[in-house]
C-alpha atoms as a PDB file:
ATOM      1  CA  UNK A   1      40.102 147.171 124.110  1.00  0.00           C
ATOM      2  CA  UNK A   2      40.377 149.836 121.598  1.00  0.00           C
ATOM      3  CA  UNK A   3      42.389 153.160 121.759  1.00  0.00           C
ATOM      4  CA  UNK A   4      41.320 156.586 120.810  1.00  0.00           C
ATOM      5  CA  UNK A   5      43.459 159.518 120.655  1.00  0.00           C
ATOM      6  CA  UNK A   6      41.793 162.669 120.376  1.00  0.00           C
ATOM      7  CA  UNK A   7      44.189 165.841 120.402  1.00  0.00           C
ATOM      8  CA  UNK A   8      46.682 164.238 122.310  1.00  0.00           C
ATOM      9  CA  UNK A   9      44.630 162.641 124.889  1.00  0.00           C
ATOM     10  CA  UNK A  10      43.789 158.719 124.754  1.00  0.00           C
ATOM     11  CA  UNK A  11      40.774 157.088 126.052  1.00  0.00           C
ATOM     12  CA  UNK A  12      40.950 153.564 125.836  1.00  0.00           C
ATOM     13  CA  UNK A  13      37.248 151.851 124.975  1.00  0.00           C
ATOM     14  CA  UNK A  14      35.818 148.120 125.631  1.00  0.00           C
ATOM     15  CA  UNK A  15      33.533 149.015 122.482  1.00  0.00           C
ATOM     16  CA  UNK A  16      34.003 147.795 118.622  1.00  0.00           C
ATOM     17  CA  UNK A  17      35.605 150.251 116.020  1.00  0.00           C
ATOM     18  CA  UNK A  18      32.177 150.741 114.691  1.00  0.00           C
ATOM     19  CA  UNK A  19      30.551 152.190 118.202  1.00  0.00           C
ATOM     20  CA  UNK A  20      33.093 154.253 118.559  1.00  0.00           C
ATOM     21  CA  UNK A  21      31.754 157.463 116.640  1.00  0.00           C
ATOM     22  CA  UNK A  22      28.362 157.358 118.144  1.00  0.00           C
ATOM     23  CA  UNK A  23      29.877 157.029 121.958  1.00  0.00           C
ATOM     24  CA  UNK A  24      32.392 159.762 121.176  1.00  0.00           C
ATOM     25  CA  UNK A  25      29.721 162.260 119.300  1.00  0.00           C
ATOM     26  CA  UNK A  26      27.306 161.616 121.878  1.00  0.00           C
ATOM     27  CA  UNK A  27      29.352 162.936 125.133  1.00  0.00           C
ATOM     28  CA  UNK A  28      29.240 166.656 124.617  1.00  0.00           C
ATOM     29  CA  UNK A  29      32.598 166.975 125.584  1.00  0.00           C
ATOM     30  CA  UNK A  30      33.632 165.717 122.391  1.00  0.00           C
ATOM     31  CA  UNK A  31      31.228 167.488 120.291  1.00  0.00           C
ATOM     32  CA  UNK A  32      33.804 170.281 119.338  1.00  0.00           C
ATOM     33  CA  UNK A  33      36.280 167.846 117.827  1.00  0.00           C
ATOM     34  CA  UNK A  34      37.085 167.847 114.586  1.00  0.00           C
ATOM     35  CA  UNK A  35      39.725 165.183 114.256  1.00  0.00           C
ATOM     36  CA  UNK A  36      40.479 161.970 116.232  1.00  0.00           C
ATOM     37  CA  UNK A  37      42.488 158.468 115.691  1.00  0.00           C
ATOM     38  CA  UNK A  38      41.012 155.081 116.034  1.00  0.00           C
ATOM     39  CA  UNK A  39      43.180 152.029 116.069  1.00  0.00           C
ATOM     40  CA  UNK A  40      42.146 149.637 113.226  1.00  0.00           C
ATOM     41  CA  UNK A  41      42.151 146.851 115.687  1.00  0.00           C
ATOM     42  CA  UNK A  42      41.903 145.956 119.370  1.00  0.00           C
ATOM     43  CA  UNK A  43      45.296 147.315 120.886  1.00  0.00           C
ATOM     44  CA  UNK A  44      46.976 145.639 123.307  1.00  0.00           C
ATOM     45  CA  UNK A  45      48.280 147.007 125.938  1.00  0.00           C
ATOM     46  CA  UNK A  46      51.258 149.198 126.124  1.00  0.00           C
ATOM     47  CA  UNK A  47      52.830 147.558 128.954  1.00  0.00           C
ATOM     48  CA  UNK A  48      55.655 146.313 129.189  1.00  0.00           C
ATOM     49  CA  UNK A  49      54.429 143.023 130.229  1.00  0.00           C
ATOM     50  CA  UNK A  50      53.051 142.812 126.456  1.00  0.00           C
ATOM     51  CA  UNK A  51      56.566 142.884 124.625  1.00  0.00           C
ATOM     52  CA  UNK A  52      55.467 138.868 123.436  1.00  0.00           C
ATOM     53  CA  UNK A  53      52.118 140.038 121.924  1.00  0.00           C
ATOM     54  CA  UNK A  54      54.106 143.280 119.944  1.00  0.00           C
ATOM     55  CA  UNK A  55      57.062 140.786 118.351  1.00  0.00           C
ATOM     56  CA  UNK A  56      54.380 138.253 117.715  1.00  0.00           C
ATOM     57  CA  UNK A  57      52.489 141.086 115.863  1.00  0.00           C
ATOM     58  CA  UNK A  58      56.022 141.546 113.568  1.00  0.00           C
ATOM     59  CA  UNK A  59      56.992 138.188 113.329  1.00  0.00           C
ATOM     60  CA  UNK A  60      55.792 137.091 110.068  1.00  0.00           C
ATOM     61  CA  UNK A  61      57.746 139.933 108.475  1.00  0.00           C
ATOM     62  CA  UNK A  62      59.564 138.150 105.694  1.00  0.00           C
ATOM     63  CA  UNK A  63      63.119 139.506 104.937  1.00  0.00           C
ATOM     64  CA  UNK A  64      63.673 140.969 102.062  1.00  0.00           C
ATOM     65  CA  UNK A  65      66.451 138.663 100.333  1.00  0.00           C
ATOM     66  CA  UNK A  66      65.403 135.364 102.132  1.00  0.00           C
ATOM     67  CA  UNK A  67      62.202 133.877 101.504  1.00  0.00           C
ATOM     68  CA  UNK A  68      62.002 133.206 105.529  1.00  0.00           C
ATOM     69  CA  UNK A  69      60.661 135.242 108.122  1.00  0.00           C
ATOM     70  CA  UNK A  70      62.416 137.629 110.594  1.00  0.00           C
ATOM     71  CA  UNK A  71      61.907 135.188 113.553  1.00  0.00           C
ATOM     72  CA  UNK A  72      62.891 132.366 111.906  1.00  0.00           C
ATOM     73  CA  UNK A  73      66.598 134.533 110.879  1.00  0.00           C
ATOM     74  CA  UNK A  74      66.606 135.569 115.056  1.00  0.00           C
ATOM     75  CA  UNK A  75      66.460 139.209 113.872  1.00  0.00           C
ATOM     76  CA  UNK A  76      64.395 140.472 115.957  1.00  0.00           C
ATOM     77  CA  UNK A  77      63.252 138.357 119.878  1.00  0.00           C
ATOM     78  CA  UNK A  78      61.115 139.460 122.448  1.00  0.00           C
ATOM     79  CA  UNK A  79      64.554 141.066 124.639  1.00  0.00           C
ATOM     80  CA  UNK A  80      65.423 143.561 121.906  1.00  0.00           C
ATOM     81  CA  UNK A  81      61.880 145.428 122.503  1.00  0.00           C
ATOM     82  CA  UNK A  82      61.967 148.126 125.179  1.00  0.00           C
ATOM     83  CA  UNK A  83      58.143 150.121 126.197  1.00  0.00           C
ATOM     84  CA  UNK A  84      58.291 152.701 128.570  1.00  0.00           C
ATOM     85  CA  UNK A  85      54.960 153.703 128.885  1.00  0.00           C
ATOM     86  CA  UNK A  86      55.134 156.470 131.089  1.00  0.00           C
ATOM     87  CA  UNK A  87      56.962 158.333 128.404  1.00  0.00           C
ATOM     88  CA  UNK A  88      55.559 156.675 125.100  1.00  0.00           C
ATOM     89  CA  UNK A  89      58.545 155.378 124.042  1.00  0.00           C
ATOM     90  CA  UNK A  90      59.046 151.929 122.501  1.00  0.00           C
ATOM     91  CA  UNK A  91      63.159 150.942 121.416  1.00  0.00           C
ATOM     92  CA  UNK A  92      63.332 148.073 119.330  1.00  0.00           C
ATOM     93  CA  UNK A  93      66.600 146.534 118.701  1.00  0.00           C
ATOM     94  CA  UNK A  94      67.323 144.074 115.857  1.00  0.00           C
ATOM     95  CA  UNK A  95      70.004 141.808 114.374  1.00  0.00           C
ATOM     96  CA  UNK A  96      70.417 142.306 110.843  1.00  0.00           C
ATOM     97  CA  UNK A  97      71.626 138.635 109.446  1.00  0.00           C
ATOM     98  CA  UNK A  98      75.173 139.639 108.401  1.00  0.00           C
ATOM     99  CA  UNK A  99      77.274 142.623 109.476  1.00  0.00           C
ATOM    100  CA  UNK A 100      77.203 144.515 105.655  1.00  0.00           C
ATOM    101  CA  UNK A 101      73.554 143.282 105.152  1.00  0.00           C
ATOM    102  CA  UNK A 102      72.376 145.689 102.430  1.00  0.00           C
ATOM    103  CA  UNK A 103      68.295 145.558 103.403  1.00  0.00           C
ATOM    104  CA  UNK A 104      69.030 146.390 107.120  1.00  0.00           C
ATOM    105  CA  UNK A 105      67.155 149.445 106.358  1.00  0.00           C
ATOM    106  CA  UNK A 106      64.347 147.703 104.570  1.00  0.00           C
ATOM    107  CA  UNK A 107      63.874 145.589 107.480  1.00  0.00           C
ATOM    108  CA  UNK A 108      63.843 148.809 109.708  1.00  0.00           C
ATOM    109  CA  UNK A 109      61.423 150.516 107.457  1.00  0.00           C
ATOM    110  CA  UNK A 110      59.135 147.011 107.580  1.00  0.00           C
ATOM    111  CA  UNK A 111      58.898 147.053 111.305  1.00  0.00           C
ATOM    112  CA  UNK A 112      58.321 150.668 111.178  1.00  0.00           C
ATOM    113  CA  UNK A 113      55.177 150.275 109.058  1.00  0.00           C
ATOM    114  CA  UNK A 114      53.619 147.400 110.675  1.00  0.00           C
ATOM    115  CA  UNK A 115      54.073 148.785 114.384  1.00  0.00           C
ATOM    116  CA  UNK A 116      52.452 151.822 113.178  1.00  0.00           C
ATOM    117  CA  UNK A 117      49.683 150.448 113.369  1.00  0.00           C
ATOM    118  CA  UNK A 118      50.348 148.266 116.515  1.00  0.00           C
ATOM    119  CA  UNK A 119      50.661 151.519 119.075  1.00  0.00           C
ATOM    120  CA  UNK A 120      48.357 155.040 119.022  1.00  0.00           C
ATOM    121  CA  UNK A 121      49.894 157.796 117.039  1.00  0.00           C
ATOM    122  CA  UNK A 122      51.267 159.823 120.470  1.00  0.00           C
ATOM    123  CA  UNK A 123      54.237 156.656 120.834  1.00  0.00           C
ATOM    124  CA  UNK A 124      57.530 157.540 119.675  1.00  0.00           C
ATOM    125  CA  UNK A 125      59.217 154.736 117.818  1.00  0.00           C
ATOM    126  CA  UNK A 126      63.133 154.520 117.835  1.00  0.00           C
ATOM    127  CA  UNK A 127      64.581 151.393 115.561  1.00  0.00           C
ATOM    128  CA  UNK A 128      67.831 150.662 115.911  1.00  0.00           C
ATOM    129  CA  UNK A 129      69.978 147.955 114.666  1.00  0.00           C
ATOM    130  CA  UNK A 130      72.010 146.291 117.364  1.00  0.00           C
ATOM    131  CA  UNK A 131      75.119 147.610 119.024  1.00  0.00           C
ATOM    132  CA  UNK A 132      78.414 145.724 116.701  1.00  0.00           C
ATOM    133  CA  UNK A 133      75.613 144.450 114.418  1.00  0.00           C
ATOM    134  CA  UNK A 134      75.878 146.326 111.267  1.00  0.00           C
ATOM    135  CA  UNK A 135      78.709 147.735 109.975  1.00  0.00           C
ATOM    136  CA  UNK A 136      77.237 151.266 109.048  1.00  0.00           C
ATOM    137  CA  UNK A 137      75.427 151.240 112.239  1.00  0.00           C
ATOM    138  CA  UNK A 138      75.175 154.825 112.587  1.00  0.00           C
ATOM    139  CA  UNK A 139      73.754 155.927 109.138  1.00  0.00           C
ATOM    140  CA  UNK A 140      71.307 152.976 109.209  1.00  0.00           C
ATOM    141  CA  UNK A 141      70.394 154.033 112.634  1.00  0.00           C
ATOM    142  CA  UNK A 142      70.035 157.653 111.631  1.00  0.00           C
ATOM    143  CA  UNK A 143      67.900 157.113 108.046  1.00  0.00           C
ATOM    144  CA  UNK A 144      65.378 154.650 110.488  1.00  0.00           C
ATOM    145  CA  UNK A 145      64.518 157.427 112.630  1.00  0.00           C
ATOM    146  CA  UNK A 146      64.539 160.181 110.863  1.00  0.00           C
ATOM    147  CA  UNK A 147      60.734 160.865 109.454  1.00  0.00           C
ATOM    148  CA  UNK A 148      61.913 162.862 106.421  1.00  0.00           C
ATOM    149  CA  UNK A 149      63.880 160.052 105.390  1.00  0.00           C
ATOM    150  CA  UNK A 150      61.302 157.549 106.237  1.00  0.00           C
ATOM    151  CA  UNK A 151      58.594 159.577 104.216  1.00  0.00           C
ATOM    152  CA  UNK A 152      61.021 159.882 101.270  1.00  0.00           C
ATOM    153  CA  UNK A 153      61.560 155.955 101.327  1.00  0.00           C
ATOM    154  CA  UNK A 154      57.595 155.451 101.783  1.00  0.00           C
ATOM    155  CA  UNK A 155      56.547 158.017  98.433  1.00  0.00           C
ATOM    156  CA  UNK A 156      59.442 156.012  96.307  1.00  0.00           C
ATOM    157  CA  UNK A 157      57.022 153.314  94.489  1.00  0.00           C
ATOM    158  CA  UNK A 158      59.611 150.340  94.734  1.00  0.00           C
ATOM    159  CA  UNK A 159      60.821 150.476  97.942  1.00  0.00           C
ATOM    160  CA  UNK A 160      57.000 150.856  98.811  1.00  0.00           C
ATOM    161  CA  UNK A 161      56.517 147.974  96.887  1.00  0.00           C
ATOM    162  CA  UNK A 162      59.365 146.321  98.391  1.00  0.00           C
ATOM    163  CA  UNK A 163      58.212 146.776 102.028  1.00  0.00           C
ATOM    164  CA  UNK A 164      54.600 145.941 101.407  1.00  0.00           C
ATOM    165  CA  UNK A 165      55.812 142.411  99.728  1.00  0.00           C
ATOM    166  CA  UNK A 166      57.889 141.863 103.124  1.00  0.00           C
ATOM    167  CA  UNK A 167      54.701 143.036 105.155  1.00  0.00           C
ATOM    168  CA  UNK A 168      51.763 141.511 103.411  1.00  0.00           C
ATOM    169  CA  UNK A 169      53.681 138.390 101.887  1.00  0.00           C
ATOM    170  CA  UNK A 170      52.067 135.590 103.871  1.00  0.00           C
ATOM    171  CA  UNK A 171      48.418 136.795 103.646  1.00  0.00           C
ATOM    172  CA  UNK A 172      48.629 136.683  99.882  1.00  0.00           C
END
């Protein structure tokens, strides 16, 4: 099943990536469009009923001082991931591995990255770090969601480096 979004309306396709454009173009309905979004991949669904498929898509995340994944520190498990799909809204919660942990927001930024391209562009994303977790909860919480800061983080070279080490790590 793939997912197009096409000025904030998603049609969701039992087609490959590559028939997309020629089923789209071809309904005359569509002909006007100038931009749309295809997921890379087959999406799953946004239900909440697929919470094991999304942390399964993150797990292999590998922290950024450990050479171990995030599952295998319990950072993040399939009870810290809230989807309300009425209102496109997905809350993931997770545990950095010590309260003063200095690449909680590295680990945020990670999981914001890779579930980009998990859900269609019109889901809101909030990642938080969990309640008594962290002990500078609040500004870790705030630079994670705020998409100035996260664009800032993404254009700086290292960090980028950084994340995409974390991300891509285990398919090198």
């Amino acid at each position: 099943m793939y997912v197009v979004s096409i000025r904030s309306k998603t049609m969701v396709l039992d087609t490959a990536v590559e028939d997309l454009t020629e089923e789209i173009l071809d309904q005359p309905r569509y002909g006007f469009l100038l931009g749309w979004w295809v997921s890379p991949d087959p999406i799953p669904c946004t239900k909440p009923a697929c919470i094991p498929e999304l942390v399964n898509y993150v797990r292999d995340i590998r922290d950024p001082e450990h050479p171990y994944s995030l599952e295998q520190l319990s950072v993040l498990s399939e009870e810290s991931v809230t989807v309300d799909e009425k209102l496109g809204r997905i809350l993931i919660t997770f545990t950095p591995t010590i309260q003063h942990c200095s690449m909680a927001t590295v680990i945020g930024l990670c999981l914001r990255v890779k579930l980009k391209e998990f859900f269609p562009p019109h889901f809101k994303l909030d990642i938080r770090v969990a309640p008594g977790s962290h002990a500078n909860e609040e500004s870790v919480n705030k630079q994670l969601n705020d998409k100035e800061r996260v664009a800032a983080a993404l254009e700086n070279p290292n960090l980028r480096q950084l994340v995409d080490e974390c991300l891509y790590s285990n398919e090198l």
